[in-house]
N, C-alpha and C. Protein backbone atom coordinates (compact mmCIF):
# COMPACT_ATOMS: atom_id res chain seq x y z
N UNK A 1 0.85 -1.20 0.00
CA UNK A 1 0.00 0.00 0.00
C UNK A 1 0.88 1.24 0.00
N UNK A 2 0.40 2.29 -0.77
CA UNK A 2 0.91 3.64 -0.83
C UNK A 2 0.45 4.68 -0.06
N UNK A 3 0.92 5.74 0.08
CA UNK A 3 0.41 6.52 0.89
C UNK A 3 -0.96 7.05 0.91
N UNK A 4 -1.14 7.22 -0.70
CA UNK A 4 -2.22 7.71 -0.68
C UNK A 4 -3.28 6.92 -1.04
N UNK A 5 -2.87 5.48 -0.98
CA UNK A 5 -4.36 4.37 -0.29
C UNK A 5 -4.50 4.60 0.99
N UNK A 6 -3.42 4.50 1.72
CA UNK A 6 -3.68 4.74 3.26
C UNK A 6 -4.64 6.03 3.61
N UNK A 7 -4.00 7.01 2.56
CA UNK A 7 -4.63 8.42 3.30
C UNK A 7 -6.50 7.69 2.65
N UNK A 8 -6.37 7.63 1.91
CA UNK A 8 -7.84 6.91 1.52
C UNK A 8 -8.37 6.48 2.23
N UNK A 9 -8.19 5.39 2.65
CA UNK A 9 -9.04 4.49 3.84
C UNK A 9 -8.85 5.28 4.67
N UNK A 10 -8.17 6.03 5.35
CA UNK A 10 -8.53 7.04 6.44
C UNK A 10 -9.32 8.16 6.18
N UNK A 11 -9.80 8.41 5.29
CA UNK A 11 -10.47 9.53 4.89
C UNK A 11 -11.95 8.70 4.48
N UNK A 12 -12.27 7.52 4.67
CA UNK A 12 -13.07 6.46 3.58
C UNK A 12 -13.56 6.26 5.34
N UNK A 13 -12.85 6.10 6.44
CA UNK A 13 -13.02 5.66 7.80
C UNK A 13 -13.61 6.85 8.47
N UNK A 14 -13.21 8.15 8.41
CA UNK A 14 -13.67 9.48 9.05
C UNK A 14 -15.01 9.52 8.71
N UNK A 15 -15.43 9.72 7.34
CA UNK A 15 -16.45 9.88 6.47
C UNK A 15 -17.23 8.97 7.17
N UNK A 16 -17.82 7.75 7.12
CA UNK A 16 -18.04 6.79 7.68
C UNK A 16 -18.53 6.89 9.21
N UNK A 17 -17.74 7.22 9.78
CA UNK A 17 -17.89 8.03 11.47
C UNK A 17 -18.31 8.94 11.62
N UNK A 18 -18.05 10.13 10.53
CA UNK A 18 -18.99 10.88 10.48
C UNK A 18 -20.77 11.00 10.29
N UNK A 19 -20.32 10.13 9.27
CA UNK A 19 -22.04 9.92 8.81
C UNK A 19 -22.69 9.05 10.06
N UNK A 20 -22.75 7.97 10.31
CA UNK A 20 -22.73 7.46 11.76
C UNK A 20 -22.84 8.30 12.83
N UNK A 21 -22.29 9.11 13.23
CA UNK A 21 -22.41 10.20 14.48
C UNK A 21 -23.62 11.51 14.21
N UNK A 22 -23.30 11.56 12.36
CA UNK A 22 -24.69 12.78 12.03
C UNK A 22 -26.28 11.68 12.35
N UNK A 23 -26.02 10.52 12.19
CA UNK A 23 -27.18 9.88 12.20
C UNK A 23 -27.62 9.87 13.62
N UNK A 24 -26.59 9.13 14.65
CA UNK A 24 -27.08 9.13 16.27
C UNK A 24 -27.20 10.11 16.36
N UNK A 25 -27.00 11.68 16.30
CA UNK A 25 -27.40 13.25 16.28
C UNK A 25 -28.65 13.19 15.82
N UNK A 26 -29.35 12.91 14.43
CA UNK A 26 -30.80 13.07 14.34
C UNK A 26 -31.15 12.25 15.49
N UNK A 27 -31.28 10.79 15.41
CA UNK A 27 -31.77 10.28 16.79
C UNK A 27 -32.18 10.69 17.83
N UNK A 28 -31.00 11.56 18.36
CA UNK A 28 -31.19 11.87 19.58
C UNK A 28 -31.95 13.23 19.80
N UNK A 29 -32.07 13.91 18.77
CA UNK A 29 -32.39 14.89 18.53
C UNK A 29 -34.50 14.67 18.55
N UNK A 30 -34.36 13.42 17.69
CA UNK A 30 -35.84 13.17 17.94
C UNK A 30 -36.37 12.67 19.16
N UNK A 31 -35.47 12.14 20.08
CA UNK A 31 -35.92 11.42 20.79
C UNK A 31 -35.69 12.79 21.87
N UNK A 32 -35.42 13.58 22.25
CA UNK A 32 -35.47 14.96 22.93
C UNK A 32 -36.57 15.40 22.20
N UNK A 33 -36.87 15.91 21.44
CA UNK A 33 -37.98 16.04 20.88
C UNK A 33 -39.38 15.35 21.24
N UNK A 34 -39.40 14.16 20.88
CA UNK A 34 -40.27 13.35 21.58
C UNK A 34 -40.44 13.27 23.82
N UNK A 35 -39.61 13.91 23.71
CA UNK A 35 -39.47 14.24 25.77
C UNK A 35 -40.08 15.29 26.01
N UNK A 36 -39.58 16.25 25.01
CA UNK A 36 -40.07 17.92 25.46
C UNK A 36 -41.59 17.45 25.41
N UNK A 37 -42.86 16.75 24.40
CA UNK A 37 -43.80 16.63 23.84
C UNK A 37 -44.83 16.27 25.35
N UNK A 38 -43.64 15.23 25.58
CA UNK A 38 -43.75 14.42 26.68
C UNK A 38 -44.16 15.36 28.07
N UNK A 39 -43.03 15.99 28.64
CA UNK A 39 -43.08 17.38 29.07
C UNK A 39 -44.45 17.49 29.32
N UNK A 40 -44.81 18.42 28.13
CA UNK A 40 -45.70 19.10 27.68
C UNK A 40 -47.11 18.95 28.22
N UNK A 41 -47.23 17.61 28.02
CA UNK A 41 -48.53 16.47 27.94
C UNK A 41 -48.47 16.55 29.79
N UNK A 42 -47.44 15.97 29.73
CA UNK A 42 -47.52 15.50 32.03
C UNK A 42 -47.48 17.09 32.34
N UNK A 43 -46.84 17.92 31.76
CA UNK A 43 -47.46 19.62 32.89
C UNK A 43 -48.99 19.74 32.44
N UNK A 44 -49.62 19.58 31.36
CA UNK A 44 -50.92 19.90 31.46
C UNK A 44 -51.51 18.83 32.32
N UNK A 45 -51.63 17.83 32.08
CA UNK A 45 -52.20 16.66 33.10
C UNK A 45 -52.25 17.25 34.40
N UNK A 46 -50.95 17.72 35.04
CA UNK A 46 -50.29 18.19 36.14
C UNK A 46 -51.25 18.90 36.91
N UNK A 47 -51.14 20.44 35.87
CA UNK A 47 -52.12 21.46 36.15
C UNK A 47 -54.06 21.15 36.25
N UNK A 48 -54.42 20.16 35.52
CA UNK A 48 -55.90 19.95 35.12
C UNK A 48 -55.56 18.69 36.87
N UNK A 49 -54.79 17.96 36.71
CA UNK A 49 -55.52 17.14 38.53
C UNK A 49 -55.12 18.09 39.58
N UNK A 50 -54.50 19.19 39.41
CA UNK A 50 -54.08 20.11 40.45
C UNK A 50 -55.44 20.97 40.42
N UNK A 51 -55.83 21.57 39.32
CA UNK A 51 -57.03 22.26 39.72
C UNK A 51 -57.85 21.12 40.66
N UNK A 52 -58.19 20.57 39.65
CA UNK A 52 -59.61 19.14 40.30
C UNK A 52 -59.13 18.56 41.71
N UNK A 53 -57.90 18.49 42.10
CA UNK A 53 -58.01 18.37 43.35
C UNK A 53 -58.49 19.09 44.42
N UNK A 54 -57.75 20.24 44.07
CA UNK A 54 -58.32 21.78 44.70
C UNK A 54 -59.66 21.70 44.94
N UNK A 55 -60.49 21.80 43.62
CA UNK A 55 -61.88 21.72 43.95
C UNK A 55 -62.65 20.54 44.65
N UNK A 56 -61.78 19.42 44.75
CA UNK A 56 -62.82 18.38 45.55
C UNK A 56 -62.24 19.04 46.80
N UNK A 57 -61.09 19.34 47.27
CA UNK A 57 -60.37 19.19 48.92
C UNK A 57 -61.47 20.82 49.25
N UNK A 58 -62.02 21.62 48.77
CA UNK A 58 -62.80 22.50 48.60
C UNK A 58 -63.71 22.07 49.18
N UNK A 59 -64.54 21.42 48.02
CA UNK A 59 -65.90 20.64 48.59
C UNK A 59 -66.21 19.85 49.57
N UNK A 60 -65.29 18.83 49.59
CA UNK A 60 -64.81 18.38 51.58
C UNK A 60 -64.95 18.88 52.23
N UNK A 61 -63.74 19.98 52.03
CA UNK A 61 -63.91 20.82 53.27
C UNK A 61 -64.90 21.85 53.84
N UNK A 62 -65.85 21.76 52.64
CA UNK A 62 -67.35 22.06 52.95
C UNK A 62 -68.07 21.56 53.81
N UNK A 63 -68.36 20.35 52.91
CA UNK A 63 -68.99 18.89 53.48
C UNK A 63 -68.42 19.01 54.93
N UNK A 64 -67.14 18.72 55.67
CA UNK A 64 -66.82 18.63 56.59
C UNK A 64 -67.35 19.94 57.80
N UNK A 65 -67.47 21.35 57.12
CA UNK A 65 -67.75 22.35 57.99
C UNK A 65 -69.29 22.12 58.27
N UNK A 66 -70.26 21.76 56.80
CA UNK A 66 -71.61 21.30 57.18
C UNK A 66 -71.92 20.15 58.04
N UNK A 67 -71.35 18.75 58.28
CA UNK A 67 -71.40 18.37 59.55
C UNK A 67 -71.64 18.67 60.60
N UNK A 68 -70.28 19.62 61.20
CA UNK A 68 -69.66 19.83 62.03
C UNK A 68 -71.09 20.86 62.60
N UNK A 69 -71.96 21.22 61.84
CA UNK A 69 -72.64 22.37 62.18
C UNK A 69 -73.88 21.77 63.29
């Protein structure tokens, strides 16, 4: 082999690793993507049983003062 097969296959090997590393980059990129979404979804959930709790521990604590009466 000559030098500039060698430099070849090393340049044939980078390329290669490169493309490979741009690919796990989209990947990961979707799959962060797909988290933020994720995110997104469990803070609204979050907020909608946080209200509705509020309002039952509310109404309890209604219920509980009308008893008590």
């Amino acid at each position: 082999m000559d030098i500039i097969d060698i430099l070849d296959s090393k340049v044939k090997d980078t390329n290669k690793e490169k493309n490979e590393l741009k690919e796990r980059i989209k990947s990961l990129e979707y799959e962060i993507t797909m988290y933020k979404e994720n995110v997104k979804t469990l803070e609204t959930k979050n907020s909608f049983y946080k209200d509705e709790l509020t309002l039952v521990l509310s109404e309890l604590d209604e219920i509980v003062k009308n008893i008590d009466v």
